[in-house]
N, C-alpha and C. Protein backbone atom coordinates (compact mmCIF):
# COMPACT_ATOMS: atom_id res chain seq x y z
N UNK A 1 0.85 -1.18 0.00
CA UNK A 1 0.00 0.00 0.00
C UNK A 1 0.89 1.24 0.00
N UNK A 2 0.15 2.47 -0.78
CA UNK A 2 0.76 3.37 -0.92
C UNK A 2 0.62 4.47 0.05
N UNK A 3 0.81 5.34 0.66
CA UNK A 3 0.87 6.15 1.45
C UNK A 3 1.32 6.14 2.58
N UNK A 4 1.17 7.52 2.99
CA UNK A 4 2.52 7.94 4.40
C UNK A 4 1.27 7.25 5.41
N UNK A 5 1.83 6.40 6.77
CA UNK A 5 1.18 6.17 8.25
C UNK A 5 1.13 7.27 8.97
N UNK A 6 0.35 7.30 9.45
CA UNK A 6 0.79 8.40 10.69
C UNK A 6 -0.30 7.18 12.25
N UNK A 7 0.51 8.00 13.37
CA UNK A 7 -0.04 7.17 13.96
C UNK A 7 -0.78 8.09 15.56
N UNK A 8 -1.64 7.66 15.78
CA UNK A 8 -2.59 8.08 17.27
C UNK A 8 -2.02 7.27 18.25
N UNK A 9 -1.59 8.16 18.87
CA UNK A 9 -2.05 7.49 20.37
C UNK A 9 -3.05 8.02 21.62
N UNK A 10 -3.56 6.75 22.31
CA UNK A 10 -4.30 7.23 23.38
C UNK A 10 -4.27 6.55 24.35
N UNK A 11 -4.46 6.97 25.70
CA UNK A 11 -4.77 6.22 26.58
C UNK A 11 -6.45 6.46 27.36
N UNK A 12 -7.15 6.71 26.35
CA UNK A 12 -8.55 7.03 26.71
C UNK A 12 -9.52 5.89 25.86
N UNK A 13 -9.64 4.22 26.06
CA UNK A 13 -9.82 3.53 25.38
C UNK A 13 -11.05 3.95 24.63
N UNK A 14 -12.11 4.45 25.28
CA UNK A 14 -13.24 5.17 24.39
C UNK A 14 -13.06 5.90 23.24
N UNK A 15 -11.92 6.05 23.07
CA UNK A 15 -11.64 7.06 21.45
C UNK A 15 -11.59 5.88 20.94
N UNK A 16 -11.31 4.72 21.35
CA UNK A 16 -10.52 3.64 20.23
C UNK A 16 -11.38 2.27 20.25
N UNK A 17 -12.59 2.43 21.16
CA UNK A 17 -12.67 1.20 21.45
C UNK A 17 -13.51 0.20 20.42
N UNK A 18 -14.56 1.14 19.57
CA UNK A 18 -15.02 0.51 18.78
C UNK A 18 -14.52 0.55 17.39
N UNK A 19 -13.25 0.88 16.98
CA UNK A 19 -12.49 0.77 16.20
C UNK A 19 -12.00 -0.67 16.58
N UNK A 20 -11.21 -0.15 17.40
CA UNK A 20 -10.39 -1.64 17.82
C UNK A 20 -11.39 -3.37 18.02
N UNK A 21 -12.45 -2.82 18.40
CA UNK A 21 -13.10 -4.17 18.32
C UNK A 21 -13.78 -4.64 17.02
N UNK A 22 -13.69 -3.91 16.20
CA UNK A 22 -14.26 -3.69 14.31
C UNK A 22 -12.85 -4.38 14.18
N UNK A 23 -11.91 -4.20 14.23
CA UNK A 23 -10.84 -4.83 13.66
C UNK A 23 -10.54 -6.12 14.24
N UNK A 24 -10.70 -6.44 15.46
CA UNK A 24 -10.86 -7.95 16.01
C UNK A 24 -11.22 -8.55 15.41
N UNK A 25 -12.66 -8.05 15.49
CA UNK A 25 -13.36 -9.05 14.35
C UNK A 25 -13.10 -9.55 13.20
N UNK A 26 -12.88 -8.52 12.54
CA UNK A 26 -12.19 -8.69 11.32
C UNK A 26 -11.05 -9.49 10.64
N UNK A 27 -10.07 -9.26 11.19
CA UNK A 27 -8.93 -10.09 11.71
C UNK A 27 -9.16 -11.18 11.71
N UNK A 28 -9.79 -11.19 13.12
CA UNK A 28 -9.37 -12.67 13.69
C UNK A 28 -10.61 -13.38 12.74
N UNK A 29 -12.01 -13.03 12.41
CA UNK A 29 -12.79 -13.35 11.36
C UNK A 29 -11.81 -14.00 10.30
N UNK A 30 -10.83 -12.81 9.45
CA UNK A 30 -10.28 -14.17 8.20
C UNK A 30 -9.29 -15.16 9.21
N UNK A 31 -9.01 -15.31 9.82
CA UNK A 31 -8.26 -16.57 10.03
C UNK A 31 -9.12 -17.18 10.96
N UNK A 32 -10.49 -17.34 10.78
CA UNK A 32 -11.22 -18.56 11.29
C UNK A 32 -11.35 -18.89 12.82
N UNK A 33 -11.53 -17.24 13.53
CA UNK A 33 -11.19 -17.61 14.82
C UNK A 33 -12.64 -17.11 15.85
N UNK A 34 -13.23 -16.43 14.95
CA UNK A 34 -14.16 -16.06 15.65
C UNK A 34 -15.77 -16.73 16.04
N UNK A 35 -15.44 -18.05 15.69
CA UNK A 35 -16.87 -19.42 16.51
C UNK A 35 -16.18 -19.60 17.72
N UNK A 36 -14.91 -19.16 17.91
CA UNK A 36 -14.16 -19.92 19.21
C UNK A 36 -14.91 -19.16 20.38
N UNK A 37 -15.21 -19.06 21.31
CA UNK A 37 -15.70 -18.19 22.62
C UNK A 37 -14.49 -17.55 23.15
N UNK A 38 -13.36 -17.72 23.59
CA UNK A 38 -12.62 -16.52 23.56
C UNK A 38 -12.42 -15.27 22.93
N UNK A 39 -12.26 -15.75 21.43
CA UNK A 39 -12.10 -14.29 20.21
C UNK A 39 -13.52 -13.46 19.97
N UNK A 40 -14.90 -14.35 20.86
CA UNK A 40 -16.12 -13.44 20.53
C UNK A 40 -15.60 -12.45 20.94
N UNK A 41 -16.46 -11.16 19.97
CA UNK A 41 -16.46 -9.85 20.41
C UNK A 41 -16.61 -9.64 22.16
N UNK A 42 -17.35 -9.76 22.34
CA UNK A 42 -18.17 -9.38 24.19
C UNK A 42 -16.63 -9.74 24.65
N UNK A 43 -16.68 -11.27 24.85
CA UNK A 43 -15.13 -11.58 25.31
C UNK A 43 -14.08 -10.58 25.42
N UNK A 44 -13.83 -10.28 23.85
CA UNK A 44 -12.52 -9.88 24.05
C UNK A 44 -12.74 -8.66 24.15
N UNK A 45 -14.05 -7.97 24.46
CA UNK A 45 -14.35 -6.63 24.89
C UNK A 45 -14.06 -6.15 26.39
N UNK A 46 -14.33 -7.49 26.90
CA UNK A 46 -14.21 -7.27 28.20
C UNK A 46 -12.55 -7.46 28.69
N UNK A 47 -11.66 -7.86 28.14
CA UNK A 47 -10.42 -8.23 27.98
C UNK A 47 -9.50 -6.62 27.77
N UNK A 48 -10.76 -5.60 26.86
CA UNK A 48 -10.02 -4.94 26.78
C UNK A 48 -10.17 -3.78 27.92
N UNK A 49 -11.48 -3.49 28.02
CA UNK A 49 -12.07 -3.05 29.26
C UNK A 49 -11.07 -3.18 30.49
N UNK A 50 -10.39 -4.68 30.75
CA UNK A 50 -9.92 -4.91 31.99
C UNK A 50 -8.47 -4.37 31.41
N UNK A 51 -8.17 -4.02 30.54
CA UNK A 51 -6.35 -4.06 30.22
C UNK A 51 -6.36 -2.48 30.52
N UNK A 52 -7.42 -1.80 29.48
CA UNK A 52 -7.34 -0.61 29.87
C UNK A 52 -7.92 -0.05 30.72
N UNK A 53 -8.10 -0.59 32.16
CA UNK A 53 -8.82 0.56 33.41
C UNK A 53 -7.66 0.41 34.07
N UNK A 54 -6.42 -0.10 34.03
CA UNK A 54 -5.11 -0.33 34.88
C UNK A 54 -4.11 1.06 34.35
N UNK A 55 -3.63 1.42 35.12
CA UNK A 55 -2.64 2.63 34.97
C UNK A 55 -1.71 2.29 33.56
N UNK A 56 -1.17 3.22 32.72
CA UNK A 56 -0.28 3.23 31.49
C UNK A 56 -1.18 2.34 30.24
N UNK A 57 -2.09 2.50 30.83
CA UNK A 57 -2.41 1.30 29.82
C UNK A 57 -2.36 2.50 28.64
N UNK A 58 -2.20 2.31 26.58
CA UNK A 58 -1.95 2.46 26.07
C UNK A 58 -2.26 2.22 24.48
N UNK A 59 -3.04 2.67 23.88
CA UNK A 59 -2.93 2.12 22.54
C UNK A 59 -2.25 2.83 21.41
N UNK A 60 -2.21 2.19 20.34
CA UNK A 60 -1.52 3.18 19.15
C UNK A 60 -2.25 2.62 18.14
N UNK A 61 -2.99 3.70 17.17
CA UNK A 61 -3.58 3.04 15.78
C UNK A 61 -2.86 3.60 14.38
N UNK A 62 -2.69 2.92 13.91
CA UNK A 62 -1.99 3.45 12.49
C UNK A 62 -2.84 3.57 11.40
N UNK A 63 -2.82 5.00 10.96
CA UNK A 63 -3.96 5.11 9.85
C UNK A 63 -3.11 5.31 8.29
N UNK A 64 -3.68 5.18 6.98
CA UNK A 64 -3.44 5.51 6.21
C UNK A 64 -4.07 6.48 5.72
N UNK A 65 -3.56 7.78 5.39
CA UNK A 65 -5.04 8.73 4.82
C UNK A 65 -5.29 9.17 6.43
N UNK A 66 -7.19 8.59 5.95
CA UNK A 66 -8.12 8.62 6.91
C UNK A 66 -8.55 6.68 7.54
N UNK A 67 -7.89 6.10 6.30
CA UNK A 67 -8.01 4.31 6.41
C UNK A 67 -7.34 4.10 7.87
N UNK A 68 -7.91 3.58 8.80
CA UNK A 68 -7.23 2.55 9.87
C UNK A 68 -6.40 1.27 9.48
N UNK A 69 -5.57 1.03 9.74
CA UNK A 69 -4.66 -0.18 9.19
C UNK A 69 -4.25 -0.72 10.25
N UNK A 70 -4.33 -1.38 11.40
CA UNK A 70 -4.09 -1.54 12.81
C UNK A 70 -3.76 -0.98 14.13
N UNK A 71 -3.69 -2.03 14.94
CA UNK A 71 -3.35 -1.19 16.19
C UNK A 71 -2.55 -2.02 17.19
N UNK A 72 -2.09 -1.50 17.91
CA UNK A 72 -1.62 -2.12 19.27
C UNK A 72 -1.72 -1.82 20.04
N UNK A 73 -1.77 -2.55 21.40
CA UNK A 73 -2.36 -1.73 23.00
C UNK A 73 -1.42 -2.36 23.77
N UNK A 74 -1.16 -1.91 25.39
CA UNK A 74 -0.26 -2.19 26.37
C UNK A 74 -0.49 -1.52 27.39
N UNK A 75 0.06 -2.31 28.55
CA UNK A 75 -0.47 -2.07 29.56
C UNK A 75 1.01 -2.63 30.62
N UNK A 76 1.70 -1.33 31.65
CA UNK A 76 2.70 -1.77 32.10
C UNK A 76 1.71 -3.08 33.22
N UNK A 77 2.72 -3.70 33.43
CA UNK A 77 2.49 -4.94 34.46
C UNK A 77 2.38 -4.36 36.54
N UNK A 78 1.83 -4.35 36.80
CA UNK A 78 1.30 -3.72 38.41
C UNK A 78 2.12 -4.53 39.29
N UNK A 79 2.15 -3.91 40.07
CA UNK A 79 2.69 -4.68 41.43
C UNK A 79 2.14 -6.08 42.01
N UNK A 80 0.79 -6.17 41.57
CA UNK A 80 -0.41 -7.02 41.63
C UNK A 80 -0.59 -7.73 40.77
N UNK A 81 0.01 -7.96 39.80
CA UNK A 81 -0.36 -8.14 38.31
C UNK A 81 -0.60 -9.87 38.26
N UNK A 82 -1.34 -10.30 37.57
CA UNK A 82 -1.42 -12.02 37.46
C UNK A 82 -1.18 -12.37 36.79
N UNK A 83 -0.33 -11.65 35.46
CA UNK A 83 0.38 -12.13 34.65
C UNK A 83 1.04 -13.71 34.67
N UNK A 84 1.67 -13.33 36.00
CA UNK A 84 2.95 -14.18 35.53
C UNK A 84 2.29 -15.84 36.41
N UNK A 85 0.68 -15.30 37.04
CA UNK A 85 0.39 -16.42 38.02
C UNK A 85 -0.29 -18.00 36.79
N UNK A 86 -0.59 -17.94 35.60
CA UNK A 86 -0.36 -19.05 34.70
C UNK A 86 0.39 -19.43 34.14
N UNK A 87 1.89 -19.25 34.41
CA UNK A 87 2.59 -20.01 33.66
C UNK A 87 2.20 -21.53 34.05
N UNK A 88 2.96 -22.05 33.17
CA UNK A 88 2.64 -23.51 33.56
C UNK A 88 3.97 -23.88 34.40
N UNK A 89 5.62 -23.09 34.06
CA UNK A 89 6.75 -23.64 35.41
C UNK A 89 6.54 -22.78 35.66
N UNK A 90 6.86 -22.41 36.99
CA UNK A 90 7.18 -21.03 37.38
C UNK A 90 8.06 -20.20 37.05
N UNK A 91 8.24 -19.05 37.11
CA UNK A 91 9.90 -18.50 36.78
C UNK A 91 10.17 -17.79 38.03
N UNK A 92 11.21 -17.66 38.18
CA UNK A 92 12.08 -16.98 39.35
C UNK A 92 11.44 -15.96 40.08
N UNK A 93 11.23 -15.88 41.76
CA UNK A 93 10.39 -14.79 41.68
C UNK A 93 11.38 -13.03 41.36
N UNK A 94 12.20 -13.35 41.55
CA UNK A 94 13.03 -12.00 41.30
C UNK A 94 12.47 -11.79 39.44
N UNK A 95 12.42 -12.51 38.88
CA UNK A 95 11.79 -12.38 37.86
C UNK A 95 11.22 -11.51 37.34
N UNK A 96 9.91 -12.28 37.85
CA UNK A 96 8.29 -12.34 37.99
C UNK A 96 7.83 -10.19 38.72
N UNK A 97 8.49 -9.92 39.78
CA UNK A 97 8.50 -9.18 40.77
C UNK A 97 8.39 -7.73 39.99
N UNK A 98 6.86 -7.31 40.30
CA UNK A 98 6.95 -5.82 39.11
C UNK A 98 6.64 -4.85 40.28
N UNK A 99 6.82 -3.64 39.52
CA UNK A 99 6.42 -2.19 40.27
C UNK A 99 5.67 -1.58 39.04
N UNK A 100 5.39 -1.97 38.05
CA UNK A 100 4.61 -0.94 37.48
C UNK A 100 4.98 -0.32 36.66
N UNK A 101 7.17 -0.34 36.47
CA UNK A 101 7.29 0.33 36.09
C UNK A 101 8.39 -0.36 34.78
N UNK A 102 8.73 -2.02 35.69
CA UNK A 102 9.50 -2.79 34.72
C UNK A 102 9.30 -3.35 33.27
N UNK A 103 7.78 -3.65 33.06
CA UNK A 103 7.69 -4.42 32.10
C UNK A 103 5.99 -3.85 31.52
N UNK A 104 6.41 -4.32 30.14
CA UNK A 104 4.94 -3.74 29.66
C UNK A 104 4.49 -5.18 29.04
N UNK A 105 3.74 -5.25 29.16
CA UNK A 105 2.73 -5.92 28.33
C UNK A 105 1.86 -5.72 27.09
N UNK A 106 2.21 -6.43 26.26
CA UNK A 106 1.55 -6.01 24.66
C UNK A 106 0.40 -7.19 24.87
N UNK A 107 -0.46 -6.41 25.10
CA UNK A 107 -1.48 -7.29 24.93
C UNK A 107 -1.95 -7.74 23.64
N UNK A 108 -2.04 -7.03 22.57
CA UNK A 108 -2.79 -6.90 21.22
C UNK A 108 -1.96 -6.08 20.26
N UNK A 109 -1.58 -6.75 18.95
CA UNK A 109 -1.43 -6.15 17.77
C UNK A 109 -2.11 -6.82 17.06
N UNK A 110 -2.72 -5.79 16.25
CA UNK A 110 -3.32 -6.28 14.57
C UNK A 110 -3.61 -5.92 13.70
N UNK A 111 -2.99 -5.77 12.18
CA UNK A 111 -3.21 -5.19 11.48
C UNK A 111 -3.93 -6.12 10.37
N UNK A 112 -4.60 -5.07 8.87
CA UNK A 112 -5.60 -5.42 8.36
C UNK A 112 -5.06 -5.72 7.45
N UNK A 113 -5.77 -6.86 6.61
CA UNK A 113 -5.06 -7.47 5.69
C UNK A 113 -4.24 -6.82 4.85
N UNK A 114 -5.10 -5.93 4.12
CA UNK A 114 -3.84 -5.09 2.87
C UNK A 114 -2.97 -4.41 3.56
N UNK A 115 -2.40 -4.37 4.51
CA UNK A 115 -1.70 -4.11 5.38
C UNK A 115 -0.49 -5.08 5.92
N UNK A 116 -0.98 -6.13 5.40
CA UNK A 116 -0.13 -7.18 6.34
C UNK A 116 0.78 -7.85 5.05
N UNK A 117 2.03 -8.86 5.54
CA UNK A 117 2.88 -9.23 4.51
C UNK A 117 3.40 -8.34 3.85
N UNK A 118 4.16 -8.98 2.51
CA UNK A 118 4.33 -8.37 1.51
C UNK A 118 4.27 -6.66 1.09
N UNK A 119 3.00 -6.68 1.21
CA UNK A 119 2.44 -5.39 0.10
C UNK A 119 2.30 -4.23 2.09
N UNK A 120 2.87 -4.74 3.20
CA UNK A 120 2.29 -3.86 4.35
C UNK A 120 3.72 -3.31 4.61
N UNK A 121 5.28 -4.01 4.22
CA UNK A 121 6.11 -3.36 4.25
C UNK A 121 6.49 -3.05 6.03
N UNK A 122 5.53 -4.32 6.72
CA UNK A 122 6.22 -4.26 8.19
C UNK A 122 5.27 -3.60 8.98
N UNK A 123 4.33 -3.46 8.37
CA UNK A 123 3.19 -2.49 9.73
C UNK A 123 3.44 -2.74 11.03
N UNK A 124 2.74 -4.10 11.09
CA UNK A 124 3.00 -4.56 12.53
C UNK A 124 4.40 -4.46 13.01
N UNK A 125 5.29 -4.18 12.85
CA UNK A 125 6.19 -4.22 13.73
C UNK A 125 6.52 -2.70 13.75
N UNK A 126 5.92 -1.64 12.72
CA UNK A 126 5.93 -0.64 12.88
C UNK A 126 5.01 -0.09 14.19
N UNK A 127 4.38 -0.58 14.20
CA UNK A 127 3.06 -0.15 15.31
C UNK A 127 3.63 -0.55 16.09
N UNK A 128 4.29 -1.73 16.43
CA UNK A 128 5.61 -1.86 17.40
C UNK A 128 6.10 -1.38 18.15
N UNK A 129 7.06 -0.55 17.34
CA UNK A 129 8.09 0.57 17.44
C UNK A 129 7.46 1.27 17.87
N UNK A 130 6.49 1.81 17.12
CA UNK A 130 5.91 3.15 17.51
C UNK A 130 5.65 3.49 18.78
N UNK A 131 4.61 2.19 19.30
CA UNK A 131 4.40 2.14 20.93
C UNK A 131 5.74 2.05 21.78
N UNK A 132 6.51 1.38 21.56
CA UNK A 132 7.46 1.07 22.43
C UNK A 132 8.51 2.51 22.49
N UNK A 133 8.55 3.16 21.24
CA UNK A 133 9.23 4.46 21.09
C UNK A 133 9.10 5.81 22.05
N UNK A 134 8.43 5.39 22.75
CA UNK A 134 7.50 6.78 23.94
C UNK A 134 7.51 6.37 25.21
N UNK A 135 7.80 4.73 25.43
CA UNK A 135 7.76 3.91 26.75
C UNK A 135 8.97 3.83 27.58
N UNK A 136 8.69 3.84 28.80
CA UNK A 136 10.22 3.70 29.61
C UNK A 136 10.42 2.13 30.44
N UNK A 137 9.38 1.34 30.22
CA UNK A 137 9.61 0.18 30.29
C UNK A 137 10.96 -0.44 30.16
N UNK A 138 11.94 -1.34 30.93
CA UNK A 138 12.79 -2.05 30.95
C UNK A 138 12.91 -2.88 29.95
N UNK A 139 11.53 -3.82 29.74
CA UNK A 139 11.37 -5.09 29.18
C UNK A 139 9.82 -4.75 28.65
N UNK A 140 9.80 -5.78 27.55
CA UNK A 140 8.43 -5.81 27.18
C UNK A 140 8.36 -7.69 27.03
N UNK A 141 6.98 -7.79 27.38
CA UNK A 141 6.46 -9.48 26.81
C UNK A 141 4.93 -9.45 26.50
N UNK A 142 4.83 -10.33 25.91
CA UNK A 142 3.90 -10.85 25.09
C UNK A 142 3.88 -12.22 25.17
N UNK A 143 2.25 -12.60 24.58
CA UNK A 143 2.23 -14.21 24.83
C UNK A 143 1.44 -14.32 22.67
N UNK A 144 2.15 -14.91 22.40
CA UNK A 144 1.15 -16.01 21.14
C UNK A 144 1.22 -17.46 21.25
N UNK A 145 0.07 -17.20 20.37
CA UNK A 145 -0.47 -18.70 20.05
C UNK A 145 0.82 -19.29 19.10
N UNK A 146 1.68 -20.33 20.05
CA UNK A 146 2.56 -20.76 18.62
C UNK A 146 2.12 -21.81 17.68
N UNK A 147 0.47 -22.10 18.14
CA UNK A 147 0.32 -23.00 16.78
C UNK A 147 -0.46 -22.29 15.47
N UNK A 148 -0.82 -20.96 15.82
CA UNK A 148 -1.06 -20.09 14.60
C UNK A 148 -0.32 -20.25 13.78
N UNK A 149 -0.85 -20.02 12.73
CA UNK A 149 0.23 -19.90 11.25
C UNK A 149 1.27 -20.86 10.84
N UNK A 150 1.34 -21.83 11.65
CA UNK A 150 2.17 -22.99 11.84
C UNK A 150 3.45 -22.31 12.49
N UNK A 151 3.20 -21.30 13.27
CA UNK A 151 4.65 -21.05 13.92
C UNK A 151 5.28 -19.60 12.96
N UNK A 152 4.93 -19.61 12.47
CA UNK A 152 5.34 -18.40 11.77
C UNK A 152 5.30 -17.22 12.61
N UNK A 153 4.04 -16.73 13.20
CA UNK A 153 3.71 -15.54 13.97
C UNK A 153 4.65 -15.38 15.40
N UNK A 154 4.78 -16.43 15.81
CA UNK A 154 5.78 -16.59 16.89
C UNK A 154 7.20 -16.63 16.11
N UNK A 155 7.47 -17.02 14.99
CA UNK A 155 9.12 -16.37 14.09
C UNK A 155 9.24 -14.92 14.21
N UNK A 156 7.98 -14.48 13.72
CA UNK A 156 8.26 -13.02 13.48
C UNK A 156 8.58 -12.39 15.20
N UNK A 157 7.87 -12.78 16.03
CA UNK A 157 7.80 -12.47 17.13
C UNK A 157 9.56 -12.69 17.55
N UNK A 158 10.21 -13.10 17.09
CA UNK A 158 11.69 -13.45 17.26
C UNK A 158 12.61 -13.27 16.50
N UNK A 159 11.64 -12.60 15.82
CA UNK A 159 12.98 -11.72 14.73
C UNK A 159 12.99 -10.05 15.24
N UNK A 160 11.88 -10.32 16.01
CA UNK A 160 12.09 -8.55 16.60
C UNK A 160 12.83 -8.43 17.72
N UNK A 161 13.36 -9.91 18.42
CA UNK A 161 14.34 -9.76 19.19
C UNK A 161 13.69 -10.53 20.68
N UNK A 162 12.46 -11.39 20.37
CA UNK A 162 11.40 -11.44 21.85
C UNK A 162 12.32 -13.20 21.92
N UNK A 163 12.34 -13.37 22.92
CA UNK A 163 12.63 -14.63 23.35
C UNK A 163 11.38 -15.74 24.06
N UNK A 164 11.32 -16.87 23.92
CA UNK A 164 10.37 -17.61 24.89
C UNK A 164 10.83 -17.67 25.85
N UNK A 165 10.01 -17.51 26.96
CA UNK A 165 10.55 -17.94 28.18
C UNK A 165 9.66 -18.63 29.11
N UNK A 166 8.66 -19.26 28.68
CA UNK A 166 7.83 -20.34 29.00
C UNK A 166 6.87 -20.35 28.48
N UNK A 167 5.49 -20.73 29.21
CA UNK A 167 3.76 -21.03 28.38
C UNK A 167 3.09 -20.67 29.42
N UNK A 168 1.92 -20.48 28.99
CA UNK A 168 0.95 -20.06 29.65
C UNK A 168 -0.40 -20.26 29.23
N UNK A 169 -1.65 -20.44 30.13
CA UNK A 169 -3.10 -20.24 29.41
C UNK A 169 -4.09 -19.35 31.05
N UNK A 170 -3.65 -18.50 30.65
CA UNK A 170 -4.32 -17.17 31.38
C UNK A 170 -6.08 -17.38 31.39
N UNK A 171 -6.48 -18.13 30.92
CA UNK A 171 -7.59 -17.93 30.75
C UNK A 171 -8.59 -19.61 30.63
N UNK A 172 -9.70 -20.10 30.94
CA UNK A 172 -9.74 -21.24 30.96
C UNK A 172 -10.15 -21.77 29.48
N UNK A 173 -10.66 -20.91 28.71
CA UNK A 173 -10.74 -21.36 27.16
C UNK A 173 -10.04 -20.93 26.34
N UNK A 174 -8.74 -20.08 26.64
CA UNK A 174 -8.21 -19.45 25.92
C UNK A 174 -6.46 -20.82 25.31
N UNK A 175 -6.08 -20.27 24.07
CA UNK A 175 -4.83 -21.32 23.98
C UNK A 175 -4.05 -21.47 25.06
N UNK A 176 -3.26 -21.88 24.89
CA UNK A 176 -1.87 -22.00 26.13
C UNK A 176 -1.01 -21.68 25.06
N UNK A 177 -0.41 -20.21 25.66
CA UNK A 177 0.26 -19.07 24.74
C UNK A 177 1.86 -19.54 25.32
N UNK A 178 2.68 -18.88 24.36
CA UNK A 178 4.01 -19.03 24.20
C UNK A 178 4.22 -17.71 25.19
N UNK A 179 5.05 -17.64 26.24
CA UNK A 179 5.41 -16.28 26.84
C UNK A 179 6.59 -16.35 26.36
N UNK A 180 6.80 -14.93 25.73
CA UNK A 180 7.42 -14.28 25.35
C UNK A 180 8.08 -13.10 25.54
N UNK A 181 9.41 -12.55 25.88
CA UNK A 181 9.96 -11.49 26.47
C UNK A 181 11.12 -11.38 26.00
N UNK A 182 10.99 -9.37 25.72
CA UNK A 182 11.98 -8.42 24.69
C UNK A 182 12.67 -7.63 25.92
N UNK A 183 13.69 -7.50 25.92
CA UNK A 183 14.60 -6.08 26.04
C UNK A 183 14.61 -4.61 25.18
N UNK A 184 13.11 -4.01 25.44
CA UNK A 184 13.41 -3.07 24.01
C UNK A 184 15.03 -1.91 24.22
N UNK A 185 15.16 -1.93 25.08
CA UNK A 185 16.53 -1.23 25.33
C UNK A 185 17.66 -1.93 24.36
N UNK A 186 17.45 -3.13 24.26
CA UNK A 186 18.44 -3.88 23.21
C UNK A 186 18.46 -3.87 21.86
N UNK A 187 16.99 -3.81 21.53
CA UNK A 187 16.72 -3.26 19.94
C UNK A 187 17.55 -1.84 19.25
């Protein structure tokens, strides 16, 4: 696609929220995900609801024009946080141990098809950057599904520099996600 991105940010999820859930759908719609009861809309409405009423929480949307072409959201990790309480081993608690101020959490990227691959020239990892470019976070992690795409989505996820560092299923219908964790200071 042709034209310059520019990108929004907010931390007022109501500017974004029914954008962002139009594109869930969408999304996760072409890759066959939305009969599952996790990826329903309501679900993952309420998913977002809970990410963004927590302090830093964060989104960024990338438009083309006036076209939306994805987004990403984050949310630093709390002192409280239950992140780290599904792994399936444990990890170290010196680890694990947040203030709020160590680690962010990418909850969500996604961009729209003509956007993606080939002809998108890197969106998603632009929307990436973008978020992470304004953050003072230590570390960032993320969890995917590594049996999406046959593993591919979790490649890319490791070509931006994210490492595995165990599994997880946060949720009782949700996959058992690959945890994943970046040094963006190292990028």
């Amino acid at each position: 696609m042709n034209g310059t991105i520019t990108y929004k940010r907010t931390s007022d999820v109501e500017q974004v929220r029914r954008l962002i859930v139009d594109i869930h759908v969408e999304v996760r719609g072409e890759f066959g995900l939305m009969d599952r009861p996790f990826y329903h809309p309501d679900r993952f409405d309420e998913r977002l609801t809970a990410y963004s009423s927590r302090p830093g929480w964060e989104a960024v949307v990338g438009y083309q024009d006036e076209e939306p072409v994805g987004y990403v959201f984050a949310v630093p990790l709390g002192e409280n946080t239950g992140w780290w309480t599904a792994e399936k081993e444990p990890l170290p608690a010196e680890y694990t141990q947040e203030d709020g101020r160590r680690t962010l959490a990418l909850n969500e990227i996604l961009v729209r098809r003509a956007w993606r691959g080939a002809h998108g020239n890197g969106m998603a990892r632009a929307l990436h950057e973008e978020l992470l470019s304004q953050r003072q976070e230590q570390r960032v992690t993320l969890l995917v599904n590594p049996a999406l795409s046959d593993g591919r989505l979790k490649a890319v996820y490791e070509s931006w520099g994210y490492k595995q560092i165990g599994s997880q299923q946060p949720f009782e219908d949700s996959p058992v996600f690959a945890t994943m964790m970046r040094d963006p200071l190292a990028q």
